[in-house]
N, C-alpha and C. Protein backbone atom coordinates (compact mmCIF):
# COMPACT_ATOMS: atom_id res chain seq x y z
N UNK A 1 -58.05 20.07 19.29
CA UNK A 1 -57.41 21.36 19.37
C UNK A 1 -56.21 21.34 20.30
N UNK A 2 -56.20 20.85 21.34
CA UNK A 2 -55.20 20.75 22.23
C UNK A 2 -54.18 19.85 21.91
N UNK A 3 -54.05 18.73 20.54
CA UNK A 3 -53.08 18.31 20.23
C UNK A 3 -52.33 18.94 18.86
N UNK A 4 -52.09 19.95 18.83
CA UNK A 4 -51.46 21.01 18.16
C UNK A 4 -50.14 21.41 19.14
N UNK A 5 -50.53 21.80 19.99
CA UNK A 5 -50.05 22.80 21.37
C UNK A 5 -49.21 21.42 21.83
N UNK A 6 -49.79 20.34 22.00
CA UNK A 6 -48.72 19.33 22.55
C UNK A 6 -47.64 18.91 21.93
N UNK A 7 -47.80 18.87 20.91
CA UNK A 7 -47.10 17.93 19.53
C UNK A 7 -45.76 19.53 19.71
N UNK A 8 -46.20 20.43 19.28
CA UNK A 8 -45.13 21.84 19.54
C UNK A 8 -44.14 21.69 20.81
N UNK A 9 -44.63 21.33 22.02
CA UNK A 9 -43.94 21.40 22.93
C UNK A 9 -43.36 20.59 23.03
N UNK A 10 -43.56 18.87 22.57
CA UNK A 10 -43.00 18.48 22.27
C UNK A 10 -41.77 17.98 21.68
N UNK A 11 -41.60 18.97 20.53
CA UNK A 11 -41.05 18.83 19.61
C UNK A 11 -39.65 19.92 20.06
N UNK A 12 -40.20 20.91 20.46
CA UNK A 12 -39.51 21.85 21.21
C UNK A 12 -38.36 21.46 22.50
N UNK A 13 -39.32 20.46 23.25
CA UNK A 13 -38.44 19.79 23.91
C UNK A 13 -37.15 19.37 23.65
N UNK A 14 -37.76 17.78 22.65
CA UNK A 14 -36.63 17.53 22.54
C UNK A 14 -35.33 18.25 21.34
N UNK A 15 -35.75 19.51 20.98
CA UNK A 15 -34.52 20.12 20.32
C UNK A 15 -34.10 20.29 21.44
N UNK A 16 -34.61 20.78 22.91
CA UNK A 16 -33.59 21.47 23.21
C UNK A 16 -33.16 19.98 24.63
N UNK A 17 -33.42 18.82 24.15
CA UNK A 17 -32.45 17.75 24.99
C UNK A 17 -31.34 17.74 23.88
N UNK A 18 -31.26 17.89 22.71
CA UNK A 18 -30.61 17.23 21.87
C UNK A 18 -29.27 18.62 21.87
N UNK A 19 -29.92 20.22 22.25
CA UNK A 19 -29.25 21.11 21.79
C UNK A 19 -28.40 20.86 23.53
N UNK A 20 -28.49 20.64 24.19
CA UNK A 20 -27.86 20.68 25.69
C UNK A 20 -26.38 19.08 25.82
N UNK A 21 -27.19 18.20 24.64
CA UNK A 21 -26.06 16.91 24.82
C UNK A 21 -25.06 17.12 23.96
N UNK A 22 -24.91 17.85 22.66
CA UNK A 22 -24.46 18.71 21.91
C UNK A 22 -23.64 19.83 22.38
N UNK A 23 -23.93 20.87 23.09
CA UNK A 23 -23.51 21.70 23.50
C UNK A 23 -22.11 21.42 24.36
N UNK A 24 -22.00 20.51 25.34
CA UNK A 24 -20.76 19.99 26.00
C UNK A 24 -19.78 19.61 25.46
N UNK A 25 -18.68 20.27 25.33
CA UNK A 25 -17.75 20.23 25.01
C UNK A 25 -16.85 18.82 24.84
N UNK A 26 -16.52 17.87 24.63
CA UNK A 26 -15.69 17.18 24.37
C UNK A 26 -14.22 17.37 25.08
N UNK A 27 -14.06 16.64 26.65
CA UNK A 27 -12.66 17.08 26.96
C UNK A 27 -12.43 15.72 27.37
N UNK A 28 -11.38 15.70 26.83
CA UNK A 28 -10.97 13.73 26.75
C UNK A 28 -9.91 14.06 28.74
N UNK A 29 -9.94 12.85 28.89
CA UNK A 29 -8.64 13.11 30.13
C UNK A 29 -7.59 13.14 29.63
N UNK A 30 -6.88 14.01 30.43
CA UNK A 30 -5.80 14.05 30.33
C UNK A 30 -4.65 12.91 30.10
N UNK A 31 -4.86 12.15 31.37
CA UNK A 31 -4.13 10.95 31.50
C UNK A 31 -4.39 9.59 30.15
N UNK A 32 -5.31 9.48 29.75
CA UNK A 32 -5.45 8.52 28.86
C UNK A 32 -4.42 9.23 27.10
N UNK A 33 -4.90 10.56 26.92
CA UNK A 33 -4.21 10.54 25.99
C UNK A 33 -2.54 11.22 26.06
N UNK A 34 -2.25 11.36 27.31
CA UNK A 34 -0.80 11.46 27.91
C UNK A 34 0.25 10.47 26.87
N UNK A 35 0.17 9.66 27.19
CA UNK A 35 0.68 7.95 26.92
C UNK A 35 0.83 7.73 25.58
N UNK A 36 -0.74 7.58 24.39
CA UNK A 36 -0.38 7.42 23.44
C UNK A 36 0.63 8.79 22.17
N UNK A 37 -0.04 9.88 22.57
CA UNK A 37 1.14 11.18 22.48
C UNK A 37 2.51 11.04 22.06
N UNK A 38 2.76 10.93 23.57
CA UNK A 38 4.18 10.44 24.40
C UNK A 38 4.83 9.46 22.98
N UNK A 39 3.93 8.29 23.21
CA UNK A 39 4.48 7.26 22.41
C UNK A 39 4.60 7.56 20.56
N UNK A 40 4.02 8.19 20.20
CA UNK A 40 4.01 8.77 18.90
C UNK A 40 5.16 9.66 19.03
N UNK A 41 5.83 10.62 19.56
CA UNK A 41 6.34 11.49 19.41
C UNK A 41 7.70 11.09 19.11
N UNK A 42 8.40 9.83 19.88
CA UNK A 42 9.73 8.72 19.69
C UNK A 42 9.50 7.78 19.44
N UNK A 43 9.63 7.83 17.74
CA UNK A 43 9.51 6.18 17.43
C UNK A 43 10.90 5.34 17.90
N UNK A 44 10.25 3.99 17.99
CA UNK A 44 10.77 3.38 18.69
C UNK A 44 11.88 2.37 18.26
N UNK A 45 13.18 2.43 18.21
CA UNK A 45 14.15 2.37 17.75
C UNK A 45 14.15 0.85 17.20
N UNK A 46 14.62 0.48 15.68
CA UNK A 46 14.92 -0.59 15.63
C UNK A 46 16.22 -1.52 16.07
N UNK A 47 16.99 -2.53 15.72
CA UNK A 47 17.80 -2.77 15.87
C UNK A 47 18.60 -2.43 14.55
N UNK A 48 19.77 -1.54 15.54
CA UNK A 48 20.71 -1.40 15.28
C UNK A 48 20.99 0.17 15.72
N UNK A 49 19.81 0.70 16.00
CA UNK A 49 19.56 1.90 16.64
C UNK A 49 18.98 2.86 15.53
N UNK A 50 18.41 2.49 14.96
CA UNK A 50 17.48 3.19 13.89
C UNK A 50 16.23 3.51 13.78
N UNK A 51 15.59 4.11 13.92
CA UNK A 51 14.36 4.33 14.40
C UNK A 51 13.49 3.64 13.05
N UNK A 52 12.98 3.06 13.55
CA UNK A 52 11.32 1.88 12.51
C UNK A 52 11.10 3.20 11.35
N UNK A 53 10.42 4.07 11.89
CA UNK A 53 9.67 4.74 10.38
C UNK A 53 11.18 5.09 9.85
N UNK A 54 12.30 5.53 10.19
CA UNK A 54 13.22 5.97 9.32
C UNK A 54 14.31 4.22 8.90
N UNK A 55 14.34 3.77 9.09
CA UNK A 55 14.92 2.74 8.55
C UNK A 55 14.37 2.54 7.14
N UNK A 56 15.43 2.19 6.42
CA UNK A 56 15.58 1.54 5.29
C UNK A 56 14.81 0.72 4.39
N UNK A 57 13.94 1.26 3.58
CA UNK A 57 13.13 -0.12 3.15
C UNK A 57 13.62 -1.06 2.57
N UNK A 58 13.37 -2.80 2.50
CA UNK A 58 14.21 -3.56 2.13
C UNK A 58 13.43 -4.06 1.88
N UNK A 59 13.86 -4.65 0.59
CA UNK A 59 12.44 -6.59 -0.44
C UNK A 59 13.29 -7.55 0.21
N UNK A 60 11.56 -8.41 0.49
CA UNK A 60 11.98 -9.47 0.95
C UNK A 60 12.52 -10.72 -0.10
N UNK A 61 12.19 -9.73 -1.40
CA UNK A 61 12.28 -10.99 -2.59
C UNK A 61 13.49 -10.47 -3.15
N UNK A 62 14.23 -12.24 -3.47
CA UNK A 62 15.37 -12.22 -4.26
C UNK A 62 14.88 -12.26 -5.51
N UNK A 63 16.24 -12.23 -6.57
CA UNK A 63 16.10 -12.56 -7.97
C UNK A 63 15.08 -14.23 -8.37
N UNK A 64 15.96 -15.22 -7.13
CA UNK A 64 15.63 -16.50 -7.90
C UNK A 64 13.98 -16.50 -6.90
N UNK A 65 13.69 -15.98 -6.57
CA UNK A 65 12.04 -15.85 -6.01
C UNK A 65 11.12 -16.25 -7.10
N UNK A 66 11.27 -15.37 -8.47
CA UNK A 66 10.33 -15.26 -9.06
C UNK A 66 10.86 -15.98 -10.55
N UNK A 67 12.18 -16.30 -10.27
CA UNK A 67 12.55 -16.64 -11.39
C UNK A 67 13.71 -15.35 -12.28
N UNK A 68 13.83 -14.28 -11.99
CA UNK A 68 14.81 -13.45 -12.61
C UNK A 68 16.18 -13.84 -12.87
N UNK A 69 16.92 -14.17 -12.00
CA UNK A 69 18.11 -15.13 -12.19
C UNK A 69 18.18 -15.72 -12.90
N UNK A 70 17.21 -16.41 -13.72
CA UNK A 70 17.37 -17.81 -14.22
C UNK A 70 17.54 -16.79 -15.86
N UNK A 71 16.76 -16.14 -16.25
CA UNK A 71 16.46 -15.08 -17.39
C UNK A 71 17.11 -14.28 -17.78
N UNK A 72 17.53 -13.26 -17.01
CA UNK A 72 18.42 -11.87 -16.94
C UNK A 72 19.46 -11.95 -17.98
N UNK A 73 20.70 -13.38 -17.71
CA UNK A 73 21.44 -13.17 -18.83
C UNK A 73 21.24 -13.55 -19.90
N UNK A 74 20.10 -14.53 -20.17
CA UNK A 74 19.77 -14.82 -21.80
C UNK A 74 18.90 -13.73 -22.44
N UNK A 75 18.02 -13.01 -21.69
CA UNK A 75 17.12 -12.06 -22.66
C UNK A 75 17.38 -11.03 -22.33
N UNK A 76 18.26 -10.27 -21.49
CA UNK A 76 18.20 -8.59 -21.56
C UNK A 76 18.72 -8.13 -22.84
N UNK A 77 17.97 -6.85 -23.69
CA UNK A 77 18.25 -6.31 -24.89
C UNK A 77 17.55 -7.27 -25.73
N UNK A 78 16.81 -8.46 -25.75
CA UNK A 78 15.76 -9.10 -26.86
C UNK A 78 14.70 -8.26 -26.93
N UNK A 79 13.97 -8.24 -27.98
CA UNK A 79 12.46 -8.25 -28.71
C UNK A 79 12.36 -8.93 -27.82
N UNK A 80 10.81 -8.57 -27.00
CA UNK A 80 9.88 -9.46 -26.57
C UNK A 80 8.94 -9.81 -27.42
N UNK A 81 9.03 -10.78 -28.50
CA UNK A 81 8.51 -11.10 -29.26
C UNK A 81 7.82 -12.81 -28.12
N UNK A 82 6.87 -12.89 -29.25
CA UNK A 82 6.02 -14.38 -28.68
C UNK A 82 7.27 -15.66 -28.63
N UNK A 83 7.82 -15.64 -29.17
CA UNK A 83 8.94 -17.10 -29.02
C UNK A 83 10.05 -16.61 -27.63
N UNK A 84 10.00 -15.34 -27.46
CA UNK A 84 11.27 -14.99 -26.38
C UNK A 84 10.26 -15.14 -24.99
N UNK A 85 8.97 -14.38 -25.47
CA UNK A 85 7.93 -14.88 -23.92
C UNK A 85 8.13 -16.32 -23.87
N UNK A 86 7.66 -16.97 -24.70
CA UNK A 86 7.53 -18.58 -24.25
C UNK A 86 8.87 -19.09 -23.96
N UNK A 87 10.06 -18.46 -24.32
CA UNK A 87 10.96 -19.37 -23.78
C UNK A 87 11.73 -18.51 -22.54
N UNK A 88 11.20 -17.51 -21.81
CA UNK A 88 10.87 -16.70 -20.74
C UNK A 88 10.25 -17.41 -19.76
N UNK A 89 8.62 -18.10 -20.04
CA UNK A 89 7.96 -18.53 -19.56
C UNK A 89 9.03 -20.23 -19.20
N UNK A 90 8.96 -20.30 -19.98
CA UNK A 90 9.65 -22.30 -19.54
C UNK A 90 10.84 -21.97 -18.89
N UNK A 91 11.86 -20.81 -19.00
CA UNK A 91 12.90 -20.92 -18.18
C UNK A 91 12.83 -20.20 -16.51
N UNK A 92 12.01 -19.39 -16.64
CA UNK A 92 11.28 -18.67 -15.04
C UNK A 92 10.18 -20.26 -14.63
N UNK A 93 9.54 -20.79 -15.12
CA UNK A 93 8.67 -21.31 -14.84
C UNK A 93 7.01 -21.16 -14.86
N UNK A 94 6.10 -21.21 -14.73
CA UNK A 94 4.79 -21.03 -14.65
C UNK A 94 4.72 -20.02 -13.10
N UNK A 95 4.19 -19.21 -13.31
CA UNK A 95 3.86 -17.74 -11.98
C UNK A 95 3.35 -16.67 -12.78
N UNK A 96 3.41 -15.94 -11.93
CA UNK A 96 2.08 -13.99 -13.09
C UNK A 96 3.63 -13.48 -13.84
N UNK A 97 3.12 -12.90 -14.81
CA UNK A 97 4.38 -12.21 -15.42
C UNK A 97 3.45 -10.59 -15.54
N UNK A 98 4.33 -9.75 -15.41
CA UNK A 98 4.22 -8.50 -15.68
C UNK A 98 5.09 -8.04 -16.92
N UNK A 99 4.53 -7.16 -17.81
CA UNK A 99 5.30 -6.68 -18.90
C UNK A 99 5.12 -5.56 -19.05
N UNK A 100 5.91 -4.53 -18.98
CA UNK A 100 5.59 -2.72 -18.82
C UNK A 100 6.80 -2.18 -19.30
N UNK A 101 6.00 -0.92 -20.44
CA UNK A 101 7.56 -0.05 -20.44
C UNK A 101 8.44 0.99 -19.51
N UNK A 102 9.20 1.43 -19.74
CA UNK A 102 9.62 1.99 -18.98
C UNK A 102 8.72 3.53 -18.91
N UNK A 103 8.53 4.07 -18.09
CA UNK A 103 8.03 4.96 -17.69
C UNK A 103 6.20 4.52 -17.55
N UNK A 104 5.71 3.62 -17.95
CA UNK A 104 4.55 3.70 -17.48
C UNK A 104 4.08 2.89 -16.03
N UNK A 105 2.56 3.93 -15.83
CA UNK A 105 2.53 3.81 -14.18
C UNK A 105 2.03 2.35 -13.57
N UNK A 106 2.66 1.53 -13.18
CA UNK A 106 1.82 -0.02 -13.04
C UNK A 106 1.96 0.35 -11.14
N UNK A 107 1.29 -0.80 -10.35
CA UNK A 107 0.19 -0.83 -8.80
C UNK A 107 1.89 -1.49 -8.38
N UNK A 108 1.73 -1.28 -7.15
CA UNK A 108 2.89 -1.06 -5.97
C UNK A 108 2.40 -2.45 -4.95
N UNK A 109 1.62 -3.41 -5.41
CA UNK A 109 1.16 -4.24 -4.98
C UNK A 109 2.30 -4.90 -5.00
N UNK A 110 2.89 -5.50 -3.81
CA UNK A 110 4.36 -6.82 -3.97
C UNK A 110 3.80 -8.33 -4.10
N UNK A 111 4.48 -8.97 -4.96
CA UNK A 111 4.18 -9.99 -5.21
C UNK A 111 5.42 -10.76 -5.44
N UNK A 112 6.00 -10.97 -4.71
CA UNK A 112 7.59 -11.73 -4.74
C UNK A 112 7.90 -12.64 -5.73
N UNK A 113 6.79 -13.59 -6.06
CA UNK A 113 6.82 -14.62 -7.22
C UNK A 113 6.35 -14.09 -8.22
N UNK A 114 6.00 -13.20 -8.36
CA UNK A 114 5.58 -12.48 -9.88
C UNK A 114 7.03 -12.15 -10.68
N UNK A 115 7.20 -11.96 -12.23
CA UNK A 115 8.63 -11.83 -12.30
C UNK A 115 7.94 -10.33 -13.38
N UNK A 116 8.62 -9.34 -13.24
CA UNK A 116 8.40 -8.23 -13.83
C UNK A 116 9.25 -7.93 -15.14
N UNK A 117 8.75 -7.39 -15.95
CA UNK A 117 9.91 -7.25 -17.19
C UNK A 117 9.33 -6.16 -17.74
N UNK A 118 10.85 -5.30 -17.53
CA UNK A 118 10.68 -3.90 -18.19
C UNK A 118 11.16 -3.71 -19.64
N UNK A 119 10.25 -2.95 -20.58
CA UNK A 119 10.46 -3.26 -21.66
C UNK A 119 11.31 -1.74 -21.67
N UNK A 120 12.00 -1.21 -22.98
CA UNK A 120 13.02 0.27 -22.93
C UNK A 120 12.20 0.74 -24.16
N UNK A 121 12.28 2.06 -24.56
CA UNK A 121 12.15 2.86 -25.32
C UNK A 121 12.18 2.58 -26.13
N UNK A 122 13.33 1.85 -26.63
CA UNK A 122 13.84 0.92 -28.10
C UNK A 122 12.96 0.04 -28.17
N UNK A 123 12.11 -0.73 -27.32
CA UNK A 123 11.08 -2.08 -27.47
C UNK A 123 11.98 -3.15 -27.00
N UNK A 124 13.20 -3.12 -26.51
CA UNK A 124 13.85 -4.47 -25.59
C UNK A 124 13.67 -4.07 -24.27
N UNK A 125 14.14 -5.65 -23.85
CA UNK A 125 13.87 -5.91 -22.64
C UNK A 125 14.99 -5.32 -22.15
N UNK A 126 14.61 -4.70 -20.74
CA UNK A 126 15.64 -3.96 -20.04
C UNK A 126 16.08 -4.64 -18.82
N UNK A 127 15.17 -5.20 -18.36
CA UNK A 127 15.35 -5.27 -16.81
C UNK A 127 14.14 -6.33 -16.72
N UNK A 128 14.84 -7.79 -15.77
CA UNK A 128 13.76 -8.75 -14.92
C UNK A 128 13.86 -8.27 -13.11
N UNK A 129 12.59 -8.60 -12.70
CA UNK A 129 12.87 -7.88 -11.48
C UNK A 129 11.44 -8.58 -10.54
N UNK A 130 11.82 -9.17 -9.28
CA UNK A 130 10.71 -9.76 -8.37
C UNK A 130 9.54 -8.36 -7.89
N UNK A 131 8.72 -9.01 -7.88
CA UNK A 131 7.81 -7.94 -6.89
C UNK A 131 6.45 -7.58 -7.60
């Protein structure tokens, strides 16, 4: 009978350790988050005096990276037909090829040696391009 009454008070207890460690507010110091703040608020200038998040995005990949150079002036405006891939393939070399038309949505993944080829509306090739 008397372990009814214990097990309750028990239990009672610890809601109310749990409702008291809970209850305290969360106040960080001051001084620790002073600093990182601070530092968020002015990004920090690149060279040339441009600030990092607003600077310029730039590829690190050229044309002859992936092979585009080598392509561009023999097949822009071909059918990508199977004989223009394979002789695509032997003049870029062996690497991933991408083939997409224009307007559809392909991954933002960079891949510098990959060589991309945009196909046009008409079904030719529009555009070779690294990334």
């Amino acid at each position: 009978m008397h372990r009814l009454p214990l097990a309750a008070a028990l239990i009672v207890s610890l809601a109310a350790c749990q409702a008291e460690e809970s209850s305290e507010p969360a106040t960080p110091d001051s001084t620790e988050t002073a600093a990182p703040i601070a530092a968020a608020a002015s990004p920090t200038p690149a060279p040339g005096g441009i600030p990092q998040d607003e600077a310029p995005a730039t590829s690190a990949a050229t044309d002859s990276d992936c092979g585009a150079d080598k392509v561009a002036g023999r097949w822009l405006n071909a059918l990508p037909t199977a004989a223009a891939k394979a002789a695509i393939v032997a003049a870029a070399g062996e690497r991933t090829f991408r083939y997409y038309t224009q307007g559809d949505p392909i991954t933002m993944d960079f891949s510098p040696a990959r060589l991309n080829v945009e196909i046009g509306a008409d079904g030719r090739i529009k555009r070779f391009w690294c990334g």
